[in-house]
N, C-alpha and C. Protein backbone atom coordinates (compact mmCIF):
# COMPACT_ATOMS: atom_id res chain seq x y z
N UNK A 1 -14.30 61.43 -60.41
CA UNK A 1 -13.36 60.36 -60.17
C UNK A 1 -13.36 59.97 -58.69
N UNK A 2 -13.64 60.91 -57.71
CA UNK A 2 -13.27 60.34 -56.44
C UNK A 2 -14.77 59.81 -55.62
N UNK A 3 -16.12 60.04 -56.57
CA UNK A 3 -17.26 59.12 -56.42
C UNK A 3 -16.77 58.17 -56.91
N UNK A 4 -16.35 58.02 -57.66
CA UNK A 4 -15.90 56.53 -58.36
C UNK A 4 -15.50 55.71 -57.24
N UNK A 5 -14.48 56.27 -56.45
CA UNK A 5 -13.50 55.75 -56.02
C UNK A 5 -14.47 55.27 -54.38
N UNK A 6 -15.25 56.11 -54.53
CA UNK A 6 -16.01 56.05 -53.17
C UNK A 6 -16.83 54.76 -53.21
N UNK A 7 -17.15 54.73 -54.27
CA UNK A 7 -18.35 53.72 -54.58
C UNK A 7 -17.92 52.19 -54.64
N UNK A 8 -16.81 52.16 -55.20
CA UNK A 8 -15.80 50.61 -55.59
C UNK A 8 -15.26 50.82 -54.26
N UNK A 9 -15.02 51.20 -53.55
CA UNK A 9 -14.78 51.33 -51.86
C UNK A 9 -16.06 50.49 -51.24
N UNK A 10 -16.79 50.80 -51.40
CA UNK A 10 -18.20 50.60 -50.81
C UNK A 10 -18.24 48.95 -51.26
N UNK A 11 -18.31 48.98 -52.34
CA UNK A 11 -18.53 47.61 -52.84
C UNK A 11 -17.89 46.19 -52.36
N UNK A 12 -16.45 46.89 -52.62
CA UNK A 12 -15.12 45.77 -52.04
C UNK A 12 -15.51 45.95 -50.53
N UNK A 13 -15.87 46.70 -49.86
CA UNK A 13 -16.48 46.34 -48.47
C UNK A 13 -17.58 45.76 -48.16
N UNK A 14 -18.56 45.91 -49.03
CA UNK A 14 -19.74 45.13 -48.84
C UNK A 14 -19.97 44.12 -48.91
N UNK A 15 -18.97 43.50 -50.41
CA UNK A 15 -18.44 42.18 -50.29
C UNK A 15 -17.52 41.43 -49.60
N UNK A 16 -16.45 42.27 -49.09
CA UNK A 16 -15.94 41.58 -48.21
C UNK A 16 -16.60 40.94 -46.64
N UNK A 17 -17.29 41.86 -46.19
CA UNK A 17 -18.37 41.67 -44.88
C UNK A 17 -19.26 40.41 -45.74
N UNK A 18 -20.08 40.67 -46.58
CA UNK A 18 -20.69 39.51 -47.30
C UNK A 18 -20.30 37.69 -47.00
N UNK A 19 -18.98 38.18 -47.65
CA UNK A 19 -18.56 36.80 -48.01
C UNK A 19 -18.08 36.96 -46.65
N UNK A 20 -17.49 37.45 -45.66
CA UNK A 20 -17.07 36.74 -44.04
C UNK A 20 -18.71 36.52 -43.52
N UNK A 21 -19.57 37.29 -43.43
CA UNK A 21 -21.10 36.75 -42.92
C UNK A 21 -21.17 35.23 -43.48
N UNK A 22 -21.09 34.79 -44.91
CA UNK A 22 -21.33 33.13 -45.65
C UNK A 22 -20.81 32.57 -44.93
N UNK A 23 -19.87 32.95 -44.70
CA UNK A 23 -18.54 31.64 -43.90
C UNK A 23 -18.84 31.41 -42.62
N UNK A 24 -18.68 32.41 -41.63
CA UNK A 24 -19.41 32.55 -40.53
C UNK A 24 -20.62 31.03 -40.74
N UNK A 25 -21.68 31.54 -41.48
CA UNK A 25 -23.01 30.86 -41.36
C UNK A 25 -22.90 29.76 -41.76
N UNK A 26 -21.82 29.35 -42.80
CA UNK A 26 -21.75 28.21 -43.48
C UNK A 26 -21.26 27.07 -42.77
N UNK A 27 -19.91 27.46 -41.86
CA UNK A 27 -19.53 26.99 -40.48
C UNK A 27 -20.45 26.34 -40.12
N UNK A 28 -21.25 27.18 -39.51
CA UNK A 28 -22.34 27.08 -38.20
C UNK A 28 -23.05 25.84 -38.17
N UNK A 29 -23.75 25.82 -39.94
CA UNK A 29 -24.23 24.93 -40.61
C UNK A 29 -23.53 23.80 -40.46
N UNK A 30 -22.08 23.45 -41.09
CA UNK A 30 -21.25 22.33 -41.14
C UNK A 30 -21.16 21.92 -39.71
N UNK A 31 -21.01 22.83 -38.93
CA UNK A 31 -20.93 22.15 -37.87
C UNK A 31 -22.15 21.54 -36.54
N UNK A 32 -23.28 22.35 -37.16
CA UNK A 32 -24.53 21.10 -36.80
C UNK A 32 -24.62 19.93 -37.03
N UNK A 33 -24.36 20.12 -38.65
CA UNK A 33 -25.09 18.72 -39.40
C UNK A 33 -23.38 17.84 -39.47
N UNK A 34 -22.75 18.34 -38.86
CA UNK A 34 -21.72 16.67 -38.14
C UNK A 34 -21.59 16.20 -36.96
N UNK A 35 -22.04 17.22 -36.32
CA UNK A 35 -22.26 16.73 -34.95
C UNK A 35 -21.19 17.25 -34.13
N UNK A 36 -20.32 18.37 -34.26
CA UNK A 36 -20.09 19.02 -33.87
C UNK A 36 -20.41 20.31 -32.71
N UNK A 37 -21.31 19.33 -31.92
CA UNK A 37 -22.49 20.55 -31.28
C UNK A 37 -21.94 19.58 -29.42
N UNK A 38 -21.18 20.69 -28.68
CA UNK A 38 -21.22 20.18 -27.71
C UNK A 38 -22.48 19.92 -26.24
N UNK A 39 -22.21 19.29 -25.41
CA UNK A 39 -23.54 18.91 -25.08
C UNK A 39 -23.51 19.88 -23.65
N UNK A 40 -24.76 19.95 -23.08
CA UNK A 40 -24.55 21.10 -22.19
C UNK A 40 -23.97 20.19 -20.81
N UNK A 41 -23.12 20.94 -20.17
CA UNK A 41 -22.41 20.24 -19.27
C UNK A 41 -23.21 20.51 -17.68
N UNK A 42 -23.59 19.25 -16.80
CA UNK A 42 -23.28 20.09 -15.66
C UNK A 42 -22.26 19.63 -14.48
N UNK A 43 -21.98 20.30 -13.65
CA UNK A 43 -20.83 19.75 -12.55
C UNK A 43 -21.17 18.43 -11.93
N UNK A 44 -21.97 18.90 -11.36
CA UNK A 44 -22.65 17.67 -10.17
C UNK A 44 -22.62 16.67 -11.10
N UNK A 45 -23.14 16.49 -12.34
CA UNK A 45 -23.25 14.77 -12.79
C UNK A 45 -21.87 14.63 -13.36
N UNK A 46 -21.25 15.56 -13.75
CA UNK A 46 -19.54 15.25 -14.14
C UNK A 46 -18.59 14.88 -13.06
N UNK A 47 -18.97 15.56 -11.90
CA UNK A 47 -17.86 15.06 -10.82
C UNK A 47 -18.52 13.96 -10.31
N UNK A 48 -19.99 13.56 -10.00
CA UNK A 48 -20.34 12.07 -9.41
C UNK A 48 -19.99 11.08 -10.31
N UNK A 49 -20.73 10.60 -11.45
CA UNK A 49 -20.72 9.61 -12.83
C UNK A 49 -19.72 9.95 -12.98
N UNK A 50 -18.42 11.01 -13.62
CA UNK A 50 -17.16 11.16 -13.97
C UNK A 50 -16.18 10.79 -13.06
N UNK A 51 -16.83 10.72 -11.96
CA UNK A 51 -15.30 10.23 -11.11
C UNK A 51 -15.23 8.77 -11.82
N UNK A 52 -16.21 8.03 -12.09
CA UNK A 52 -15.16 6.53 -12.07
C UNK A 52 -15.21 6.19 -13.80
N UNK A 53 -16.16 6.49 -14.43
CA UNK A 53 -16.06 7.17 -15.81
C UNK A 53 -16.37 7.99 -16.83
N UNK A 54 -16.55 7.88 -18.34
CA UNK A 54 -17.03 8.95 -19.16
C UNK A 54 -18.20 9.30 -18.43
N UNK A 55 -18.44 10.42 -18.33
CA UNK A 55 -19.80 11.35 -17.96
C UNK A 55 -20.89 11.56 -19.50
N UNK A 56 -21.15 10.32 -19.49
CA UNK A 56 -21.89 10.27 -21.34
C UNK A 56 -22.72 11.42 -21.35
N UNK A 57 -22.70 12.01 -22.24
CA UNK A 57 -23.61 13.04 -22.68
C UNK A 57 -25.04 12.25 -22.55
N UNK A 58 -26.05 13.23 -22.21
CA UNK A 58 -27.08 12.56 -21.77
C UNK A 58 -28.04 12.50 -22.99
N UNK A 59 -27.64 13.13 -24.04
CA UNK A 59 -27.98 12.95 -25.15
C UNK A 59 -27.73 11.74 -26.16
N UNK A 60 -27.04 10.40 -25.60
CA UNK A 60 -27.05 9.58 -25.88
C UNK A 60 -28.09 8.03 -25.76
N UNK A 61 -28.76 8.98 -24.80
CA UNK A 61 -29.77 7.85 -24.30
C UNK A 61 -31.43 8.24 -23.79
N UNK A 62 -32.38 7.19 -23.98
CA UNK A 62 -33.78 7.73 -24.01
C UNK A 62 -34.22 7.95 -22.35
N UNK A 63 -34.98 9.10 -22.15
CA UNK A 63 -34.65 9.47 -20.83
C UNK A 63 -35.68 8.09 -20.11
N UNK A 64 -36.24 7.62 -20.66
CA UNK A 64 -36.78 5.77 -20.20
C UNK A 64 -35.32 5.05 -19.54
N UNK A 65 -34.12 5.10 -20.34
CA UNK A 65 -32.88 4.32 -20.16
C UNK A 65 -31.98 5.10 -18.86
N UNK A 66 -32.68 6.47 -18.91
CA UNK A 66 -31.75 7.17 -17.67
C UNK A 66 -32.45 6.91 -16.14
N UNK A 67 -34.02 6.49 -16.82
CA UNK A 67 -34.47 6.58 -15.56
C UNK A 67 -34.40 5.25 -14.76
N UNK A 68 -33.90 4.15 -16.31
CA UNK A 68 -33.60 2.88 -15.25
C UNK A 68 -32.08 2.79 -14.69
N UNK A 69 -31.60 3.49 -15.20
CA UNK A 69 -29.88 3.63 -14.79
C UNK A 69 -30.03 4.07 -12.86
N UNK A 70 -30.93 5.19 -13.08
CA UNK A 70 -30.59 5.62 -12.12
C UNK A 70 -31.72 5.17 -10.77
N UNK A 71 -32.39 4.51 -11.08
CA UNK A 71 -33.25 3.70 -10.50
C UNK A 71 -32.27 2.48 -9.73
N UNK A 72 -31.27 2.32 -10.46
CA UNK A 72 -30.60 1.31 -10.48
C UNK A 72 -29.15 1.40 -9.68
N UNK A 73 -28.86 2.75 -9.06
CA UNK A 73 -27.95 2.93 -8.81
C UNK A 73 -27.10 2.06 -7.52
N UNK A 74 -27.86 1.75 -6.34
CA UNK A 74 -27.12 0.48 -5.26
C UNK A 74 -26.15 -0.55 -6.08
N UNK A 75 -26.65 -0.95 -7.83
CA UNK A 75 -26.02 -2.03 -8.00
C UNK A 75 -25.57 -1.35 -9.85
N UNK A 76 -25.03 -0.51 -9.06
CA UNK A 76 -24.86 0.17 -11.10
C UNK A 76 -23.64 -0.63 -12.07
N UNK A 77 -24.27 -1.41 -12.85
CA UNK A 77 -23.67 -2.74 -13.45
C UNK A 77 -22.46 -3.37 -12.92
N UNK A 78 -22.63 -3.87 -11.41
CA UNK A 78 -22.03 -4.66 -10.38
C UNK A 78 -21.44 -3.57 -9.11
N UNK A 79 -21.68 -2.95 -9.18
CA UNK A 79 -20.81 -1.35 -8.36
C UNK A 79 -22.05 -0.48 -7.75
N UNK A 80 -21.64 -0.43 -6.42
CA UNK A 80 -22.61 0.93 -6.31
C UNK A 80 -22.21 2.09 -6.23
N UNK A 81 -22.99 3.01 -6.70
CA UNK A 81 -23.28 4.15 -7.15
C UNK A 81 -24.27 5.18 -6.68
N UNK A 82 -24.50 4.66 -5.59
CA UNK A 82 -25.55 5.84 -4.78
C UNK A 82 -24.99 7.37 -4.60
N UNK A 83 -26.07 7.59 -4.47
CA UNK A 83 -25.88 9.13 -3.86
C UNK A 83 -26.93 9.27 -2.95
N UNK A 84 -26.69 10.69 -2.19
CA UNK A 84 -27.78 11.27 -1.67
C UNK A 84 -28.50 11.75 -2.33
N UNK A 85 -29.96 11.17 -1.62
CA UNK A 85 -30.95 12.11 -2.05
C UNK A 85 -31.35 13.14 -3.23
N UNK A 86 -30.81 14.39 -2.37
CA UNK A 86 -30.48 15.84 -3.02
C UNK A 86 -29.64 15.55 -4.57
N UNK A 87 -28.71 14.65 -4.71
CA UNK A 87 -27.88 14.73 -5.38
C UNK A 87 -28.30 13.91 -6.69
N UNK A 88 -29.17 12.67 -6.21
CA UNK A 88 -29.90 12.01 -7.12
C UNK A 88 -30.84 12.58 -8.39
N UNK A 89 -31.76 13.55 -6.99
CA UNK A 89 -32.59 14.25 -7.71
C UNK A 89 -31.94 15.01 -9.14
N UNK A 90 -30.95 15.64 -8.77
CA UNK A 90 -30.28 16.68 -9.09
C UNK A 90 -30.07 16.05 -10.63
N UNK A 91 -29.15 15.19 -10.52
CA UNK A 91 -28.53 14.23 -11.59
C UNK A 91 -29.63 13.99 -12.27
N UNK A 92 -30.93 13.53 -11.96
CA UNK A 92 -31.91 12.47 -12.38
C UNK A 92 -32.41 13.68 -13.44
N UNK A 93 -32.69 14.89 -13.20
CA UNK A 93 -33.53 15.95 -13.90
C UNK A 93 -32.33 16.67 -14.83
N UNK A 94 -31.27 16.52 -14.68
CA UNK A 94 -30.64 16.77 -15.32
C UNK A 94 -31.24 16.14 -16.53
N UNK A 95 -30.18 14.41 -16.43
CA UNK A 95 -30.49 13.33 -17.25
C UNK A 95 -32.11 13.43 -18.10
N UNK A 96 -32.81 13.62 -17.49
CA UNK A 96 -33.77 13.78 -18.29
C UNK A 96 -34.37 14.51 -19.06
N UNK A 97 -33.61 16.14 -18.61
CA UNK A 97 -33.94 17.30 -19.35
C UNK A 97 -32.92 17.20 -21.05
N UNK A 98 -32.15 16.26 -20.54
CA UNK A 98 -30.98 16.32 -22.21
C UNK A 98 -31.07 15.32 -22.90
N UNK A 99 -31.96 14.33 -22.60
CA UNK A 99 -32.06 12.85 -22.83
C UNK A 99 -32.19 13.48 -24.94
N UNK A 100 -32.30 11.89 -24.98
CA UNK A 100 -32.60 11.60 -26.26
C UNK A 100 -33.71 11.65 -26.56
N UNK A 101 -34.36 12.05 -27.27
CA UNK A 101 -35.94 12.22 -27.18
C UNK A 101 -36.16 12.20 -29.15
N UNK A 102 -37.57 11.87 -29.71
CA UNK A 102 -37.85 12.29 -30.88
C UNK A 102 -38.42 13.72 -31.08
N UNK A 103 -38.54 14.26 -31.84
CA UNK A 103 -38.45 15.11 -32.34
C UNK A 103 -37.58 16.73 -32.00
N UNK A 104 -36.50 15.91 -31.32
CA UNK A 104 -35.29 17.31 -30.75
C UNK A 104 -34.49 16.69 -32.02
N UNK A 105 -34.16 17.27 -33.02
CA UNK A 105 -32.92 17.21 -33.53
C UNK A 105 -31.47 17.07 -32.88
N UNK A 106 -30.73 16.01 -33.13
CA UNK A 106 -29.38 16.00 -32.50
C UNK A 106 -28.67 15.37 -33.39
N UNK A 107 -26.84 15.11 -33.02
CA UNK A 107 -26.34 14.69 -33.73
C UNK A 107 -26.77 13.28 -33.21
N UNK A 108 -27.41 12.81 -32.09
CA UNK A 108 -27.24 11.70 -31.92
C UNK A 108 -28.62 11.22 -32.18
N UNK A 109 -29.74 11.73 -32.82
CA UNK A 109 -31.09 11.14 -33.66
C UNK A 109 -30.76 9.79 -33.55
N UNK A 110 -29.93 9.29 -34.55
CA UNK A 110 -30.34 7.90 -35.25
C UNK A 110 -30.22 7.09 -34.21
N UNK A 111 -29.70 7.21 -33.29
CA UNK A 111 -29.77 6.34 -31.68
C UNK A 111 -31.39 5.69 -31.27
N UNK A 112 -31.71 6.72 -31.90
CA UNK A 112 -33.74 6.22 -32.31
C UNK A 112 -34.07 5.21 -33.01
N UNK A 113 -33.86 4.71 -34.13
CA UNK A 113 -33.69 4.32 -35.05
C UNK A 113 -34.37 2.38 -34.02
N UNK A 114 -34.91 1.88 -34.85
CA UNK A 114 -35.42 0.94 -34.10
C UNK A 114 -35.55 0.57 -32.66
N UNK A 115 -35.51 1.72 -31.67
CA UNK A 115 -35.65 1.80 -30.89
C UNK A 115 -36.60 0.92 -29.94
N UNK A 116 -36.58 0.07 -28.98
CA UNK A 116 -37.73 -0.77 -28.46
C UNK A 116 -38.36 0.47 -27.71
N UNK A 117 -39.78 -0.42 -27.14
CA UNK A 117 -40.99 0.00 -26.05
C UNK A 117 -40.01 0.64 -25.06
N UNK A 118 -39.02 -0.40 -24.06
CA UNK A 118 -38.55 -0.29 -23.43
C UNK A 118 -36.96 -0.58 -23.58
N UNK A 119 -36.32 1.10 -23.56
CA UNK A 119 -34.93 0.90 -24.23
C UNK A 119 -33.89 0.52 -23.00
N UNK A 120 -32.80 0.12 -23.53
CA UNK A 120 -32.10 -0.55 -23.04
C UNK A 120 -31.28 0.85 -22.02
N UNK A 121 -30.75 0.34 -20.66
CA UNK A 121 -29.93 1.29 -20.03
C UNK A 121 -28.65 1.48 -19.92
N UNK A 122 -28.06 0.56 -21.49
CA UNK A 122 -26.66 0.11 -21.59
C UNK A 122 -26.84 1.28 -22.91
N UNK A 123 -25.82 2.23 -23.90
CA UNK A 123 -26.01 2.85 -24.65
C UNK A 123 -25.30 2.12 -25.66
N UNK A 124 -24.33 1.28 -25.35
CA UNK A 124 -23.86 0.14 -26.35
C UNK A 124 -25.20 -1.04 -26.56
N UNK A 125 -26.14 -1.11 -25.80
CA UNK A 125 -27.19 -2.34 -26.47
C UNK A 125 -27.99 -1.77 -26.97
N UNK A 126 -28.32 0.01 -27.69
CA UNK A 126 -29.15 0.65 -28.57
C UNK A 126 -29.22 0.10 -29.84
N UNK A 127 -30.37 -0.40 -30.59
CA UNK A 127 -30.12 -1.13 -31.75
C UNK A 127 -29.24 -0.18 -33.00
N UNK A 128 -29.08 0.78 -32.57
CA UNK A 128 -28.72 1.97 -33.90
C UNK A 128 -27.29 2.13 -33.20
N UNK A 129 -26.72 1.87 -32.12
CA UNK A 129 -25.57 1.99 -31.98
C UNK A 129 -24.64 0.57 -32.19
N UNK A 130 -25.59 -0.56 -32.07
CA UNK A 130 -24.77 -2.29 -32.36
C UNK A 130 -24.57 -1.83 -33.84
N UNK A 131 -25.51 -1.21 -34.77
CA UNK A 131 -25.60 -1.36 -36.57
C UNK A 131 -24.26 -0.37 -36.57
N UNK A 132 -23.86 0.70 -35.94
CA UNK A 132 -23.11 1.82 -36.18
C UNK A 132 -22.01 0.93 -36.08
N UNK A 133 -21.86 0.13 -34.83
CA UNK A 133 -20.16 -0.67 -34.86
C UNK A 133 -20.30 -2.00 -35.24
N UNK A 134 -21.27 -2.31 -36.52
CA UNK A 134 -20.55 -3.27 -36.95
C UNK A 134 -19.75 -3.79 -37.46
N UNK A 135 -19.17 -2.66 -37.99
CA UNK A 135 -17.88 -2.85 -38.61
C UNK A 135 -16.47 -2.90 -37.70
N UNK A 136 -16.67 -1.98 -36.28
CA UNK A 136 -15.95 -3.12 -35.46
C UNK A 136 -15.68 -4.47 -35.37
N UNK A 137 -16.77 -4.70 -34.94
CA UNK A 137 -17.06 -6.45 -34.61
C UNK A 137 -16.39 -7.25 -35.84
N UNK A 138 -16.14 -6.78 -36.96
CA UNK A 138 -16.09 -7.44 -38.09
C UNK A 138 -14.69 -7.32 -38.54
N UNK A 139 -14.38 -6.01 -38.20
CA UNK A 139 -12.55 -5.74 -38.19
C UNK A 139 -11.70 -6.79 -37.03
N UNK A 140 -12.46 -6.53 -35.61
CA UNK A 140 -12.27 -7.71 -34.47
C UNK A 140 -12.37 -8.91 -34.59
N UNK A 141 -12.98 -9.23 -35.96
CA UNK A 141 -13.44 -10.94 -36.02
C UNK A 141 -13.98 -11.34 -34.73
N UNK A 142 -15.01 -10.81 -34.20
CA UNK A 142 -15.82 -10.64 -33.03
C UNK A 142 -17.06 -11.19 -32.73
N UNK A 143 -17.83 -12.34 -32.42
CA UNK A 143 -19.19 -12.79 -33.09
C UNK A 143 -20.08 -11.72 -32.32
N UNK A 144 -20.02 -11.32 -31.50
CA UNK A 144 -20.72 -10.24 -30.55
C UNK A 144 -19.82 -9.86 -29.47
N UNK A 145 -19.93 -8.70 -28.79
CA UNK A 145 -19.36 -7.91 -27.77
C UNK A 145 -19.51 -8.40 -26.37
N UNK A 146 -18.83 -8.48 -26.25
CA UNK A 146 -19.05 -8.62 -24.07
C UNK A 146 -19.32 -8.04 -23.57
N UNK A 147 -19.92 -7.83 -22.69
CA UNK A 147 -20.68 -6.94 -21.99
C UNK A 147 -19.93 -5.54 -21.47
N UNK A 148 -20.03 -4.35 -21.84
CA UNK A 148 -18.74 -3.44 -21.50
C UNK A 148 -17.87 -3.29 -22.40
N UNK A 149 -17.75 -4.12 -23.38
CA UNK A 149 -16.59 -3.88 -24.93
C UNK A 149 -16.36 -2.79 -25.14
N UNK A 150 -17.58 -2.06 -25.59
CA UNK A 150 -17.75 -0.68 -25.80
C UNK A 150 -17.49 0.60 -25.27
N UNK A 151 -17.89 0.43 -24.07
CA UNK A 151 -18.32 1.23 -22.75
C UNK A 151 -17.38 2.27 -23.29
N UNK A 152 -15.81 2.10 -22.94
CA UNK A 152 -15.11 3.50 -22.82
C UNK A 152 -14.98 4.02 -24.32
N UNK A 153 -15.77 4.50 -24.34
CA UNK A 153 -15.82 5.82 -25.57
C UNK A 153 -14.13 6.30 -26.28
N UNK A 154 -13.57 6.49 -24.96
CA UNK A 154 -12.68 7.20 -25.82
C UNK A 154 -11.40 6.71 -26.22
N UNK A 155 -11.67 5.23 -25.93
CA UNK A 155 -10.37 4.55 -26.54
C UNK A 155 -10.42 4.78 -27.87
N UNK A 156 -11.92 4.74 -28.64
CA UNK A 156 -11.85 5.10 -30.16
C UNK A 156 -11.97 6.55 -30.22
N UNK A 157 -12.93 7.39 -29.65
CA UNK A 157 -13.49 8.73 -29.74
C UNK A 157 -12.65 9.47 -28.97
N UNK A 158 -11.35 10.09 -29.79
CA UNK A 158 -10.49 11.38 -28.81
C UNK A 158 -11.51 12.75 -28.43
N UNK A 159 -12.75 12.64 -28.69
CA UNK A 159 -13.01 13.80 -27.93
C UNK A 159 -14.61 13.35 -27.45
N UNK A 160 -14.48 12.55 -27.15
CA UNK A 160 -15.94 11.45 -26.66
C UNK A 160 -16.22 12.91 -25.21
N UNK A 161 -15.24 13.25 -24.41
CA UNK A 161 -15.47 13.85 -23.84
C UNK A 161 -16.46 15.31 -23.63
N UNK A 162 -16.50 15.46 -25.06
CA UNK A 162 -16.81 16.60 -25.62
C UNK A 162 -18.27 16.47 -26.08
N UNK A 163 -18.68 14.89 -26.17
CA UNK A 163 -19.95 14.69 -26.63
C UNK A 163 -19.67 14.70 -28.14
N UNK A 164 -18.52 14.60 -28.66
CA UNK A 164 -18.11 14.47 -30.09
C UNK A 164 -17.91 13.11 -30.64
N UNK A 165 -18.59 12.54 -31.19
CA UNK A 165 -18.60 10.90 -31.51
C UNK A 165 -18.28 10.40 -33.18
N UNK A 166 -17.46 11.92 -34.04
CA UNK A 166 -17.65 11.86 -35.50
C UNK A 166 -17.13 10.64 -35.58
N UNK A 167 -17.20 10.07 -37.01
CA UNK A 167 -15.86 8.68 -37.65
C UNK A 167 -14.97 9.65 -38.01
N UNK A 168 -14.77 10.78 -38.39
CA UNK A 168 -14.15 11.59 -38.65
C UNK A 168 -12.89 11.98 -37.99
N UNK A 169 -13.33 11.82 -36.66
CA UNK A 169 -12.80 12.54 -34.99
C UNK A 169 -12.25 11.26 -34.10
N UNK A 170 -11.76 9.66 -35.27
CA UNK A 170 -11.48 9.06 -34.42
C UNK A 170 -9.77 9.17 -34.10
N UNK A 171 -9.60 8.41 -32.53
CA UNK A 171 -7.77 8.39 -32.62
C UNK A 171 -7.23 7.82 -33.91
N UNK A 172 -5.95 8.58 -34.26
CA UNK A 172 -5.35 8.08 -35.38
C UNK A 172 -4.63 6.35 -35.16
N UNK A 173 -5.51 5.56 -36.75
CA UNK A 173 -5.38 4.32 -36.67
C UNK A 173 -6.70 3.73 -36.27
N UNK A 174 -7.57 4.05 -36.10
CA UNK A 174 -9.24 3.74 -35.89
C UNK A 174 -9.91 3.99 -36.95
N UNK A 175 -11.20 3.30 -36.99
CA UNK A 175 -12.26 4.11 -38.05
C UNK A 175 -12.41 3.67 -39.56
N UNK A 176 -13.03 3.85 -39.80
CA UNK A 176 -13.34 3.74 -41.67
C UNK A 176 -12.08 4.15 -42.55
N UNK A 177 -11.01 4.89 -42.25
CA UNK A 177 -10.27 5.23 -43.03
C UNK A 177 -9.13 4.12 -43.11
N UNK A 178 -8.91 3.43 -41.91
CA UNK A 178 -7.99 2.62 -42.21
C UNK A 178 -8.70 1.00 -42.17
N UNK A 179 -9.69 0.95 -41.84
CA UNK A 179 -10.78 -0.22 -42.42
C UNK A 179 -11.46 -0.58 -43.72
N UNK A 180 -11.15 -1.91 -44.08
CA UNK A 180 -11.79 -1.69 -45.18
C UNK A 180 -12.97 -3.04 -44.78
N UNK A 181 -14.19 -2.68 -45.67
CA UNK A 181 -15.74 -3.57 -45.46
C UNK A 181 -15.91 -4.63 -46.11
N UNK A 182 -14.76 -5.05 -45.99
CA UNK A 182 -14.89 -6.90 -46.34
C UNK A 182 -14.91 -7.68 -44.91
């Protein structure tokens, strides 16, 4: 009787560890494939680019689009934005080591998605990000966006900060749930 008892011991533990290992992994899973995957942070481009706004995850854009951004910095879409040197560099290899690229899996892939030769250095004029908000434009009765419409992330995206962009994850009163596609 008290093998018995040893053994159904064993079991209800084996399964219990079991089924917490599934969950654990199953998580892990769910939270790849929504995009739940934060982006790697660094200081220097969060405190330069973040002082005046979102510090976009650099995974939003093809490192072609980072390199004209930052090519571009004396007149960064009407504003300058220089840095030193040292600091450029710094930023620039960043930006390019996290860029958007094909064949890295991300949550932000489909940003690929008809992608031109030469992509755009605005992440709102990506052809896969105009198709993603058209249903903005269409809730807005909007014929197209102004230049910058988009830009701040997190008026819709409460955790844009995070590199989190779900429809899921928008502020309450945004999004597909309270939109309908007429």
């Amino acid at each position: 009787m008290s093998t018995t008892r040893w053994i159904i011991g064993y079991v209800l533990l084996g399964a219990t560890l079991g089924f917490g290992a599934y969950g654990v992994i199953t998580e892990a899973a769910e939270r790849a494939s929504s995009g739940d995957i934060r982006y790697v942070r660094d200081s220097v481009y969060t405190e330069e680019c973040g002082a005046c706004h979102l510090a976009y995850p650099p995974g939003l854009l093809p490192a072609a689009g980072w390199k004209q951004v930052m090519a571009g910095l004396e007149d960064h879409f009407d504003e300058s934005a220089e840095l030193d040197a040292e600091t450029t560099e710094h930023v620039g290899k960043y930006l390019a080591t996290h860029a958007l690229r094909p064949g890295q899996p991300s949550p932000m892939s489909q940003l690929l998605r008809n992608l031109p030769d030469v992509p755009p250095m605005r992440i709102t004029e990506l052809p896969a990000f105009l198709t993603a908000h058209e249903l903005v434009a269409r809730q807005l009765q909007l014929d197209e966006f102004s230049d910058g419409f988009l830009s701040p992330c997190a008026d819709c995206h409460r955790q844009a900060g995070d590199g989190i962009f779900d429809k899921d994850r928008l502020h309450p009163g945004y999004g597909p749930p309270t939109w309908s596609d007429d």
